[in-house]
N, C-alpha and C. Protein backbone atom coordinates (compact mmCIF):
# COMPACT_ATOMS: atom_id res chain seq x y z
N UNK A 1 11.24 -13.22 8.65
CA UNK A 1 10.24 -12.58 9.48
C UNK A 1 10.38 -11.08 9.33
N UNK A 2 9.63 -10.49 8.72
CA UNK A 2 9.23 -8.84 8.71
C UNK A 2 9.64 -8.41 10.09
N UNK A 3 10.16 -7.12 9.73
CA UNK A 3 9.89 -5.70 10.92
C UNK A 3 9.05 -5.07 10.20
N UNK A 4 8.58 -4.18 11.26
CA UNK A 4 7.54 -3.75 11.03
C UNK A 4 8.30 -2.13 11.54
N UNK A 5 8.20 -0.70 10.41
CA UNK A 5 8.57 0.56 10.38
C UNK A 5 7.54 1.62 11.09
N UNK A 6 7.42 2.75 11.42
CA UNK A 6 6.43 3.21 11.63
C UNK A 6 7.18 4.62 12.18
N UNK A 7 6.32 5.12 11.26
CA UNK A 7 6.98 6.86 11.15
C UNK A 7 6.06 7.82 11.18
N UNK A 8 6.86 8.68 11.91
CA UNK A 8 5.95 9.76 12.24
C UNK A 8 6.33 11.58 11.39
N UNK A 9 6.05 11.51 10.81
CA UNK A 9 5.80 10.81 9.18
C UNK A 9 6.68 10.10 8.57
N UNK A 10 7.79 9.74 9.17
CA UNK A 10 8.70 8.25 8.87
C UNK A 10 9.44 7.35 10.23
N UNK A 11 8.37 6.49 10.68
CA UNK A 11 8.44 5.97 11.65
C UNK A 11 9.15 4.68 12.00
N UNK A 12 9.60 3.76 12.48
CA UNK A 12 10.11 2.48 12.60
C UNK A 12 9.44 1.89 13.86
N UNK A 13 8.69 1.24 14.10
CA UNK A 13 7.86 0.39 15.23
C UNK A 13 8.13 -0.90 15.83
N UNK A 14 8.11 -1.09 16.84
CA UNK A 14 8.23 -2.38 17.58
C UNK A 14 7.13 -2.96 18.68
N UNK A 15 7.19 -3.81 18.87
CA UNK A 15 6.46 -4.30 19.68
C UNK A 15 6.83 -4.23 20.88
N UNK A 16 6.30 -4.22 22.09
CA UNK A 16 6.50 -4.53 23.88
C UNK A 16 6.87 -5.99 24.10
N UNK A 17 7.71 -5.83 25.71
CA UNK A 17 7.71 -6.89 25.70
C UNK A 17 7.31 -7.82 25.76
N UNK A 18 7.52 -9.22 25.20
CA UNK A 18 6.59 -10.28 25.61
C UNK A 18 6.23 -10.92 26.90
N UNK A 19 5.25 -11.71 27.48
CA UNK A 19 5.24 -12.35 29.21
C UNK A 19 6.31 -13.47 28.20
N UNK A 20 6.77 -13.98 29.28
CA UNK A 20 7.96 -14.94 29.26
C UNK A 20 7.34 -16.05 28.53
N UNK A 21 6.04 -16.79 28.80
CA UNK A 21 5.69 -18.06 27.84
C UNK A 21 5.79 -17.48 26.43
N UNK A 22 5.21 -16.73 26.20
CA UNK A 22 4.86 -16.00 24.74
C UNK A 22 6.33 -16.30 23.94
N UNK A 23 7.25 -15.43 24.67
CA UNK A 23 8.56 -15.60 24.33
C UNK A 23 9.21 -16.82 24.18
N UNK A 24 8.96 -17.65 24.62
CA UNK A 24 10.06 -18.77 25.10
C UNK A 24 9.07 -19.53 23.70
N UNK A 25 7.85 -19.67 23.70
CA UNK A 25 7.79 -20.24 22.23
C UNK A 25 7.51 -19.78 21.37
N UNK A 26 7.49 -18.37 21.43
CA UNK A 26 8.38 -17.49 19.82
C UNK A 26 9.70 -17.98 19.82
N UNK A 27 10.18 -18.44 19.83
CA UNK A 27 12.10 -18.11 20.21
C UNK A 27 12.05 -19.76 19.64
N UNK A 28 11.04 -20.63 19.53
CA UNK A 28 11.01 -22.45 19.49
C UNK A 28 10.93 -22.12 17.74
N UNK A 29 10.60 -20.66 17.12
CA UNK A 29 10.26 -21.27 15.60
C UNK A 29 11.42 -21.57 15.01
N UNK A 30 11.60 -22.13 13.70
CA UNK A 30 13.03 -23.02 13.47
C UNK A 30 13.39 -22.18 12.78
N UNK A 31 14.77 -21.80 12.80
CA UNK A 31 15.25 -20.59 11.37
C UNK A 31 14.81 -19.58 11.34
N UNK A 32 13.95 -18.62 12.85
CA UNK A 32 13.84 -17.33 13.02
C UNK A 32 14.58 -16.69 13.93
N UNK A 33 15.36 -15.92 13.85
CA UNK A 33 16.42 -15.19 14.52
C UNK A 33 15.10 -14.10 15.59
N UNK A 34 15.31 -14.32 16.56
CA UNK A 34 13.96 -13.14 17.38
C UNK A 34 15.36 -12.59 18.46
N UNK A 35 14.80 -10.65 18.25
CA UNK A 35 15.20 -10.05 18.88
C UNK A 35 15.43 -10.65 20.64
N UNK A 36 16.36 -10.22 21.31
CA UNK A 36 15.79 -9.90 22.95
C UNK A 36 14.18 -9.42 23.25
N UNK A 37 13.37 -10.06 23.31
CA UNK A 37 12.51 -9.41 24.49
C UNK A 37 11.02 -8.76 23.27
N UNK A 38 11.64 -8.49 22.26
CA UNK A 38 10.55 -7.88 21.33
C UNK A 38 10.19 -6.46 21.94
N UNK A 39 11.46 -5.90 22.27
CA UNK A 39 10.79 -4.39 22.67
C UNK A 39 10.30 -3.50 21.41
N UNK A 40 10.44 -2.48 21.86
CA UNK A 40 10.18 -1.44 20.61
C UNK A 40 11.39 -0.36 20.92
N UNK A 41 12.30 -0.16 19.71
CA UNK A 41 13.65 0.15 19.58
C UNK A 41 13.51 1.34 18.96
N UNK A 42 14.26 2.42 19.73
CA UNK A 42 14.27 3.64 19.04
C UNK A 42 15.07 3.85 17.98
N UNK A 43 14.69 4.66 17.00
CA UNK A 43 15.49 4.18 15.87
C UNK A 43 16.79 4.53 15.43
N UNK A 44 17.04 5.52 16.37
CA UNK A 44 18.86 5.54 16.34
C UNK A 44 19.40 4.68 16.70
N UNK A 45 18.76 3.38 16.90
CA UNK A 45 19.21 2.33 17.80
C UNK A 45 19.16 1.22 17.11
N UNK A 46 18.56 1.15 16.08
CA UNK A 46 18.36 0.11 15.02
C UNK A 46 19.38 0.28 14.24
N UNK A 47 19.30 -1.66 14.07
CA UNK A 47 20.43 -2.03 12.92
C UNK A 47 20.11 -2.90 12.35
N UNK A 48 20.77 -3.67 10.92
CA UNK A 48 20.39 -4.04 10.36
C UNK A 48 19.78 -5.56 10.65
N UNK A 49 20.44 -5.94 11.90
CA UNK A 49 20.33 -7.49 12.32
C UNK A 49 18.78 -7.38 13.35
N UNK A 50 18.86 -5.99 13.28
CA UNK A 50 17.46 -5.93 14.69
C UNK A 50 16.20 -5.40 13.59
N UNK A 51 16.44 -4.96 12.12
CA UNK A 51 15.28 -4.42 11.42
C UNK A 51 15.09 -4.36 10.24
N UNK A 52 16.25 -5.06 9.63
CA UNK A 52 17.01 -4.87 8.47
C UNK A 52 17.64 -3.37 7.57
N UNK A 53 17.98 -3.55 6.60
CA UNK A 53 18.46 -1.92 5.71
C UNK A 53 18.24 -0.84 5.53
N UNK A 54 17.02 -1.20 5.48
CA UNK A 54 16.04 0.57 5.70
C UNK A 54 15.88 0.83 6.64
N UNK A 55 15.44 0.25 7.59
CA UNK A 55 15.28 0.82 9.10
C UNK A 55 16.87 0.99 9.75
N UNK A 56 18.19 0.40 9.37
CA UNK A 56 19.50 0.62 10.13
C UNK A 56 19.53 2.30 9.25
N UNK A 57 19.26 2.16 7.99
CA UNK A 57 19.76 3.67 7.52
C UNK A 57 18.53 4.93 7.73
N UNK A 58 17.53 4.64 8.19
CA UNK A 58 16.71 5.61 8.44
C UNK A 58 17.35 6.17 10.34
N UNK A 59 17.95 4.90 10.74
CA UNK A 59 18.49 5.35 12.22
C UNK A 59 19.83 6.45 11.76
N UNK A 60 20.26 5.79 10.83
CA UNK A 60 21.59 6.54 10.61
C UNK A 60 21.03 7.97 10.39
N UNK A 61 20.02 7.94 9.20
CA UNK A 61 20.19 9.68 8.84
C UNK A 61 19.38 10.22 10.47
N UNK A 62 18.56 9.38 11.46
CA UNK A 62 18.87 10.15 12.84
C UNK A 62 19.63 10.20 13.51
N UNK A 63 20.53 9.93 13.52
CA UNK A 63 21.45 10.05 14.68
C UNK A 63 22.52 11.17 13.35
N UNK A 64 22.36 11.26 12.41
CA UNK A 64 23.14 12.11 11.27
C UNK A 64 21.81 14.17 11.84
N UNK A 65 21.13 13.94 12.25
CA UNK A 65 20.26 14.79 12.37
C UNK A 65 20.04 15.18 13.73
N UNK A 66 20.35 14.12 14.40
CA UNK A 66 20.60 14.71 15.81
C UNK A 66 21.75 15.46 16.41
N UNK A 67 22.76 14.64 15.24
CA UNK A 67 24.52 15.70 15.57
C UNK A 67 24.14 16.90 14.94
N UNK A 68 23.41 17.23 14.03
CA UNK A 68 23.58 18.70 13.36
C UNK A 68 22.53 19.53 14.28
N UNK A 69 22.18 19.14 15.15
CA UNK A 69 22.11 20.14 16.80
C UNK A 69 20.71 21.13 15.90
N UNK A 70 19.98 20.11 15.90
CA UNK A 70 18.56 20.71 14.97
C UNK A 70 18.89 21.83 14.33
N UNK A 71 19.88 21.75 13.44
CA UNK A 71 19.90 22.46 11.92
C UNK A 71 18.87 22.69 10.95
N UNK A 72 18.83 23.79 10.68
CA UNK A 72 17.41 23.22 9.88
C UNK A 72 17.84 22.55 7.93
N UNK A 73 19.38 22.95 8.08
CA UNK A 73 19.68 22.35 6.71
C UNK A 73 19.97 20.88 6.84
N UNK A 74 19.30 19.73 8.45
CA UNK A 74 19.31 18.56 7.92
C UNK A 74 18.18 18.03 9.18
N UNK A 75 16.84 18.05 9.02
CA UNK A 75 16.23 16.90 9.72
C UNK A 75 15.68 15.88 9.47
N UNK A 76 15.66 15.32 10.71
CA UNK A 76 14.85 13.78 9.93
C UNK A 76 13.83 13.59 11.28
N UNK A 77 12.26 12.56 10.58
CA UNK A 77 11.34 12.36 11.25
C UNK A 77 11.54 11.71 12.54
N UNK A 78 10.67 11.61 13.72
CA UNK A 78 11.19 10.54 14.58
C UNK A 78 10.77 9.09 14.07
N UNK A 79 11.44 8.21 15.22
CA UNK A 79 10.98 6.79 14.57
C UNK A 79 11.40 5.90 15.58
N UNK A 80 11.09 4.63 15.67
CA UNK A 80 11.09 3.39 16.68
C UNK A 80 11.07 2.09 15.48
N UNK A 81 11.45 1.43 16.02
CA UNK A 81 11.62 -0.32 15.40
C UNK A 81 10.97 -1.41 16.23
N UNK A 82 10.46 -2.12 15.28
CA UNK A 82 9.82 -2.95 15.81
C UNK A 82 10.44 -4.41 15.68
N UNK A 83 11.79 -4.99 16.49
CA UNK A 83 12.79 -5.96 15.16
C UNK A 83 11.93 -7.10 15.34
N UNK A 84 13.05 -7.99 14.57
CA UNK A 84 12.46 -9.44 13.60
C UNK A 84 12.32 -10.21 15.11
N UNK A 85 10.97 -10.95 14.74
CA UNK A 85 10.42 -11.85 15.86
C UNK A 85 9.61 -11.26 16.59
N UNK A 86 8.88 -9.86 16.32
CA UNK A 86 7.75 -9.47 16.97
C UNK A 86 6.62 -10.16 16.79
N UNK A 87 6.52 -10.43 15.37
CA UNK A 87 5.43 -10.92 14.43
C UNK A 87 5.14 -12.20 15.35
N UNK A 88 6.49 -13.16 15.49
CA UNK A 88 6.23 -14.39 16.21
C UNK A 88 6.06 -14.37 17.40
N UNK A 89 5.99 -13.34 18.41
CA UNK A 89 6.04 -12.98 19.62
C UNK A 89 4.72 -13.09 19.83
N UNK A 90 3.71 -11.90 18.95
CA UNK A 90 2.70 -12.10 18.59
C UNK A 90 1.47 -12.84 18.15
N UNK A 91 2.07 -13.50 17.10
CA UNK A 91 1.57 -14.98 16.79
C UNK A 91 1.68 -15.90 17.93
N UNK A 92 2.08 -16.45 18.95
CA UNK A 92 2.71 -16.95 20.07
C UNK A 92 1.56 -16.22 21.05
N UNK A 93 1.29 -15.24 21.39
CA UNK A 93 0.69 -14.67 22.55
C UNK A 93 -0.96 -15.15 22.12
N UNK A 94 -0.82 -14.95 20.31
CA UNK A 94 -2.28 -15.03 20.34
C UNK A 94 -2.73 -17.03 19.51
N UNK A 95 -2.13 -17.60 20.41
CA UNK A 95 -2.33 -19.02 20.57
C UNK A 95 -2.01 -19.70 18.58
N UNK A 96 -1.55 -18.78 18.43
CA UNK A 96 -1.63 -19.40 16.98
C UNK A 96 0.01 -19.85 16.34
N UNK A 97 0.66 -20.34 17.28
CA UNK A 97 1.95 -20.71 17.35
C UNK A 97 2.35 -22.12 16.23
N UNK A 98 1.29 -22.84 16.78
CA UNK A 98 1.21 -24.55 16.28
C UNK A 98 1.26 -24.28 14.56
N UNK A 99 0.07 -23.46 14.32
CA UNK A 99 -0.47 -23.66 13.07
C UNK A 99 0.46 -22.86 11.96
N UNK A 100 0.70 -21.77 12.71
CA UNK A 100 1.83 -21.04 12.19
C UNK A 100 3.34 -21.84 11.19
N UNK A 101 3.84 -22.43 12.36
CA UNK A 101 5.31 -23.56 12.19
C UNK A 101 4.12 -24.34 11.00
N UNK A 102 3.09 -25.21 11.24
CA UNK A 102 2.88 -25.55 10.16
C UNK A 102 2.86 -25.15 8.67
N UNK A 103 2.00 -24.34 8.84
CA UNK A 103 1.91 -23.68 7.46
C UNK A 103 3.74 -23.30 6.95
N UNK A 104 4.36 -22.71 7.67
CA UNK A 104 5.72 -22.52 7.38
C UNK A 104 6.42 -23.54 6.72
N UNK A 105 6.29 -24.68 7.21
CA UNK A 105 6.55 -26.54 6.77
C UNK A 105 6.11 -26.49 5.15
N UNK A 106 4.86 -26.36 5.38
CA UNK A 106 3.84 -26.33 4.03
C UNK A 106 4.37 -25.62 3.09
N UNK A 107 5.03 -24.58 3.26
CA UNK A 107 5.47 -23.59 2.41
C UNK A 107 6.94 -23.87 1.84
N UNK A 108 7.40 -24.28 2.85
CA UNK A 108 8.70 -24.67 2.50
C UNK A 108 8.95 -26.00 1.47
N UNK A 109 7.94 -26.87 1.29
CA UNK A 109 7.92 -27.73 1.01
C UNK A 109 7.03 -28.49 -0.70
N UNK A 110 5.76 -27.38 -0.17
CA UNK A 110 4.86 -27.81 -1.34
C UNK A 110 5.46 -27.12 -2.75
N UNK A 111 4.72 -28.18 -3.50
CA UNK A 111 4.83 -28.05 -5.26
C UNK A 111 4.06 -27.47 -5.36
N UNK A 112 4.47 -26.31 -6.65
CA UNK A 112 4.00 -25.02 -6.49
C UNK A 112 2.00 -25.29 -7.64
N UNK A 113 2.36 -26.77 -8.17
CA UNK A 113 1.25 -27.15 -9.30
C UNK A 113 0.43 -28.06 -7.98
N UNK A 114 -1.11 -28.10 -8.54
CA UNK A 114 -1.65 -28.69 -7.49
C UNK A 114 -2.38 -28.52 -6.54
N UNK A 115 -2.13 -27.06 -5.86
CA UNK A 115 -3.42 -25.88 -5.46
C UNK A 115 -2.58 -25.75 -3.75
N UNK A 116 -1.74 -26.90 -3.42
CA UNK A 116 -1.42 -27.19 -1.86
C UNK A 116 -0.52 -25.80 -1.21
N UNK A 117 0.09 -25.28 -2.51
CA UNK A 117 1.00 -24.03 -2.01
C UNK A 117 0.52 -22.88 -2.31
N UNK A 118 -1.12 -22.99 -2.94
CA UNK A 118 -1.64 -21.50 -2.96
C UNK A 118 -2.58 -21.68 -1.84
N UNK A 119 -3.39 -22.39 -1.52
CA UNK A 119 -4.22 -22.45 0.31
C UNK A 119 -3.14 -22.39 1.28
N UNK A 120 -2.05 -22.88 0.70
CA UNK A 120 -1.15 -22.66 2.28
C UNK A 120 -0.71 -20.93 2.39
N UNK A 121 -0.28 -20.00 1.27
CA UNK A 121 -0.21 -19.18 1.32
C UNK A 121 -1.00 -18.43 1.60
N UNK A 122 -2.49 -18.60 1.12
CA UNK A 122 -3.64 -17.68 1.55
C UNK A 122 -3.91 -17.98 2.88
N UNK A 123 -3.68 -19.24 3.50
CA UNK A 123 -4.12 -19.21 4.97
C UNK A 123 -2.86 -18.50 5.81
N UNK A 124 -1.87 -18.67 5.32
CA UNK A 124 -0.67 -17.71 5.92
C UNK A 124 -0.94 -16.45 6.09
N UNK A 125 -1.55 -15.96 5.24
CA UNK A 125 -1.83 -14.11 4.68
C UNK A 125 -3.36 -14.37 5.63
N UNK A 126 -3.85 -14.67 5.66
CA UNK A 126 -5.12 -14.53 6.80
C UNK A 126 -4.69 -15.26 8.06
N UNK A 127 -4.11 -15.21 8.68
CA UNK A 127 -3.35 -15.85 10.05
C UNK A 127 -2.45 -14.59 10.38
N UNK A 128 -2.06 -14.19 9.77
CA UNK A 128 -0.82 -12.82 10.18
C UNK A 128 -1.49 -11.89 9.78
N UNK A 129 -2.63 -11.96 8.86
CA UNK A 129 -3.36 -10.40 9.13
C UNK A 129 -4.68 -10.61 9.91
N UNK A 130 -4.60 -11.72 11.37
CA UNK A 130 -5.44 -11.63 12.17
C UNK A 130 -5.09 -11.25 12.93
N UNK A 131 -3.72 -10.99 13.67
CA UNK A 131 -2.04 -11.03 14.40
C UNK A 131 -2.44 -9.59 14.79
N UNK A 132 -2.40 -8.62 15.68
CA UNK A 132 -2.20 -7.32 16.59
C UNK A 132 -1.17 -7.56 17.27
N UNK A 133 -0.73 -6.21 17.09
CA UNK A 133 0.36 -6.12 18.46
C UNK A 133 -0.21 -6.34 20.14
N UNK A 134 0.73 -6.71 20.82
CA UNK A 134 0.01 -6.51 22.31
C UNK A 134 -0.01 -5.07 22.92
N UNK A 135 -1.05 -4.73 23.66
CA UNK A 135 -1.32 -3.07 23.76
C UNK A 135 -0.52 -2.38 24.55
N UNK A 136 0.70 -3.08 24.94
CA UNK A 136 2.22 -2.80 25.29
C UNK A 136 2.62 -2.37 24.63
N UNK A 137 3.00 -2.92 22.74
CA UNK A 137 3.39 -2.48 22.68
C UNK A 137 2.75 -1.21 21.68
N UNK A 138 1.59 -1.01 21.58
CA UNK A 138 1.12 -0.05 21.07
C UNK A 138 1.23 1.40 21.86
N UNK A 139 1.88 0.82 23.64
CA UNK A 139 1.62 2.25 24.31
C UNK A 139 2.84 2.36 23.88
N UNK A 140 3.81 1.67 23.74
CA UNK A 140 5.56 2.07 23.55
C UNK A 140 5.49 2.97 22.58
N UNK A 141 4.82 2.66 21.72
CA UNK A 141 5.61 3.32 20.61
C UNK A 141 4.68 4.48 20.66
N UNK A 142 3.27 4.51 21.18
CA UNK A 142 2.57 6.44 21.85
C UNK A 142 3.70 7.16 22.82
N UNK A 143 4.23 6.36 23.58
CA UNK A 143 5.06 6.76 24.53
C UNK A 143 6.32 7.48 23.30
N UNK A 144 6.92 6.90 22.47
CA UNK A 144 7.98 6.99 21.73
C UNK A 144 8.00 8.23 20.77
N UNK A 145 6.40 8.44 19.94
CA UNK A 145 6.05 8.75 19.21
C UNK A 145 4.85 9.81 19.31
N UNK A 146 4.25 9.90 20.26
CA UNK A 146 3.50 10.49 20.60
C UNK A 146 1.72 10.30 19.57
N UNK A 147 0.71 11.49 20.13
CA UNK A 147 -0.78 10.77 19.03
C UNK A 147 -0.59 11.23 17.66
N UNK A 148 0.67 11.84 17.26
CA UNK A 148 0.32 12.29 15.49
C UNK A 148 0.20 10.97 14.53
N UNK A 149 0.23 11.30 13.48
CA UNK A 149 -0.59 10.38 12.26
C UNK A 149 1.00 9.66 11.75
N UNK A 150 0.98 8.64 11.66
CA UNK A 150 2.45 7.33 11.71
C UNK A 150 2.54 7.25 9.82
N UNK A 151 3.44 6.87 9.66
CA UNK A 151 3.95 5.92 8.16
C UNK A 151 4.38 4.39 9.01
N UNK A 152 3.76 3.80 8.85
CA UNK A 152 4.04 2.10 8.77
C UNK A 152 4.60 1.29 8.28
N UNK A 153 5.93 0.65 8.06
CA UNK A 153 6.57 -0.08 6.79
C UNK A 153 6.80 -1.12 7.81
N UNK A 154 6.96 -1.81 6.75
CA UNK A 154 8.08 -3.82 7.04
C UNK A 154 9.03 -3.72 6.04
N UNK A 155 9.61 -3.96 6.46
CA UNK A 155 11.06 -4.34 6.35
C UNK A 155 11.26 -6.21 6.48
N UNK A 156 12.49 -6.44 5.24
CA UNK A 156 12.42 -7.60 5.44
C UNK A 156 14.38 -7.64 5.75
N UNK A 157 15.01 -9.26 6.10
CA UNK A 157 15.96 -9.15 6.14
C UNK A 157 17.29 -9.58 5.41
N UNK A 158 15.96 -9.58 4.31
CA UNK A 158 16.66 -9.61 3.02
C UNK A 158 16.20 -8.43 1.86
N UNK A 159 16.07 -7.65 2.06
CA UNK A 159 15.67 -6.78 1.46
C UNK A 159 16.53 -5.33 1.38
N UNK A 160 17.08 -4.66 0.11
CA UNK A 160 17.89 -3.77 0.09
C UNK A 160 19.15 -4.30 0.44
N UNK A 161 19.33 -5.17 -0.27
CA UNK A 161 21.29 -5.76 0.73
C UNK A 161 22.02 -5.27 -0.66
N UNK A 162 23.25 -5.89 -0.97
CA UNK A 162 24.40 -5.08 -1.84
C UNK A 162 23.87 -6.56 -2.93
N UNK A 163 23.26 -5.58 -4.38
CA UNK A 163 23.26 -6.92 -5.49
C UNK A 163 22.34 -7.43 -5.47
N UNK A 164 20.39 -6.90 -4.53
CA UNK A 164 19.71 -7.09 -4.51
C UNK A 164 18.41 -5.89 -4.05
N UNK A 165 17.54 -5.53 -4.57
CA UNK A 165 16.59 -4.42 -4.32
C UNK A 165 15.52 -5.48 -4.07
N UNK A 166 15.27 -4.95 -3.04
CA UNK A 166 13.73 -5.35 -2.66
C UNK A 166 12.35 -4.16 -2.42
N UNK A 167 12.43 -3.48 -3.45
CA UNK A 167 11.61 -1.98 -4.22
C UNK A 167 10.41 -3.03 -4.07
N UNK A 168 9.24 -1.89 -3.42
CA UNK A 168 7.75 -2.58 -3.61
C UNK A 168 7.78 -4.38 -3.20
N UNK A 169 8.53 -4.30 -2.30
CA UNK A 169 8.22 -5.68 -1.38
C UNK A 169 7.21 -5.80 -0.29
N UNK A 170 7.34 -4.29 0.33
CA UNK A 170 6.32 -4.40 1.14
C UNK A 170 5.28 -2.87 1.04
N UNK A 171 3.99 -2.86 2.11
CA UNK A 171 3.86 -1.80 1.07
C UNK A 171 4.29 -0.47 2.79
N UNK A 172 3.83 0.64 2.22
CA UNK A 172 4.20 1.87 3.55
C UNK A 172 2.89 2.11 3.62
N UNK A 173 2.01 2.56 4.68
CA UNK A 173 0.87 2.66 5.00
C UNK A 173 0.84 4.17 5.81
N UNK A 174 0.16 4.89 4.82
CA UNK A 174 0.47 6.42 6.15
C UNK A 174 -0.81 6.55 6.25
N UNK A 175 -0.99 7.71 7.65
CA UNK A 175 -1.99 7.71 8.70
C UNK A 175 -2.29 7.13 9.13
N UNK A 176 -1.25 6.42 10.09
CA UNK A 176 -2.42 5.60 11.31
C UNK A 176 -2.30 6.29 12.67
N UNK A 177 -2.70 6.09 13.02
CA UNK A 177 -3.08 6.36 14.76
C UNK A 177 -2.28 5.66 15.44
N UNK A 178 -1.23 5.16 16.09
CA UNK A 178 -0.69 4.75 17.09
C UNK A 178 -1.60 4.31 18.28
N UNK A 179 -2.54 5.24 18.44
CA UNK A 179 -3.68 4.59 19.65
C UNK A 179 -4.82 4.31 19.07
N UNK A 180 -5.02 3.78 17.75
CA UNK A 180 -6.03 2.52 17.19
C UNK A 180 -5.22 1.24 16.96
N UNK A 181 -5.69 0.46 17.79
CA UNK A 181 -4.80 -0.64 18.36
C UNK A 181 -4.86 -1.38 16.99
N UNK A 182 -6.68 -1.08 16.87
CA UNK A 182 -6.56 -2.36 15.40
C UNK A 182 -6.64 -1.92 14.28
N UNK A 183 -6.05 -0.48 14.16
CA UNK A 183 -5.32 0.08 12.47
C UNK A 183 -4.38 0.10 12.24
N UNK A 184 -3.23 0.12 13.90
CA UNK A 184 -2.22 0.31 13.81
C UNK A 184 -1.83 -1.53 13.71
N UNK A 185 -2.04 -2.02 13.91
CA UNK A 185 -1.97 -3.61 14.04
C UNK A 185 -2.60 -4.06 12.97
N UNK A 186 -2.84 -3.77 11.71
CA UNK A 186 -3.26 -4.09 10.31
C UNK A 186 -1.81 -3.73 9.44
């Protein structure tokens, strides 16, 4: 399950919290590790188990930038995290929980000859890019980040580990708005 980054001009994003049903069957998908609560995590505060590699070391070079007592020979952008299990928090709030775990089944399972594991993938990729954040947590991260223009990344939690690059896995999206619910939620 992706995190989702978001920078201002190098940002890390999270989602708000979930109402408790939302949560309780995000938390039912099988083999997804979901944060506490699906907040939105400031990013000196992120680690690798809450956002994966890039987002634990983009916290590092802040909190590496916050000790040098705004130096100007080291800053770094602000930023927030959005960790793993927002997506399903999400998916979950917006009733599409059932179909979700399915397709996941489907994926896990189908032969790749045959056509069954390329409709399951394309309906996957149009199901999660129907998916918005809840407008919780879009105020968190205005609250966090304030109205300037964001960098957007996902992060995966396998991605960048020791003996593996995951370069151009996902893509970075700059200029969005933080308060366009549905650019920033694309």
């Amino acid at each position: 399950a992706p995190t989702a980054t978001v920078a201002s001009p190098a940002v890390v994003a999270e989602p708000a919290a979930p109402a408790e049903p939302a949560a309780a069957a995000a938390a039912d998908f099988a083999g997804v590790s979901l944060s506490a609560g699906g907040t939105v995590v400031p990013l000196e505060e992120a680690t690798v188990a809450l956002g994966g590699a890039k987002t634990a070391w983009c916290g590092e070079l802040s909190r590496i930038a916050r000790e040098s007592r705004g130096s100007a020979l080291f800053k770094a952008p602000a930023g927030c995290c959005l960790p793993y299990g927002a997506m399903e928090v999400a998916v979950a709030e917006g009733g599409l929980a059932d179909r979700y775990i399915e397709l996941l089944a489907v994926l896990e399972t189908a032969e790749p000859e045959g056509g069954a594991l390329d409709a399951a993938c394309q309906e996957m990729i149009e199901l999660v890019s129907a998916v918005r954040p809840p407008a919780e947590t879009v105020a968190e991260v205005l609250a966090q980040l304030g109205e300037g223009r964001l960098i957007v990344r996902s992060s995966s939690n396998v991605e960048d580990l020791e003996g593996m690059s995951g370069a151009g896995l996902y893509e970075s999206i700059p200029n969005v708005r933080a308060s366009d619910q549905e650019g920033f939620g694309k």
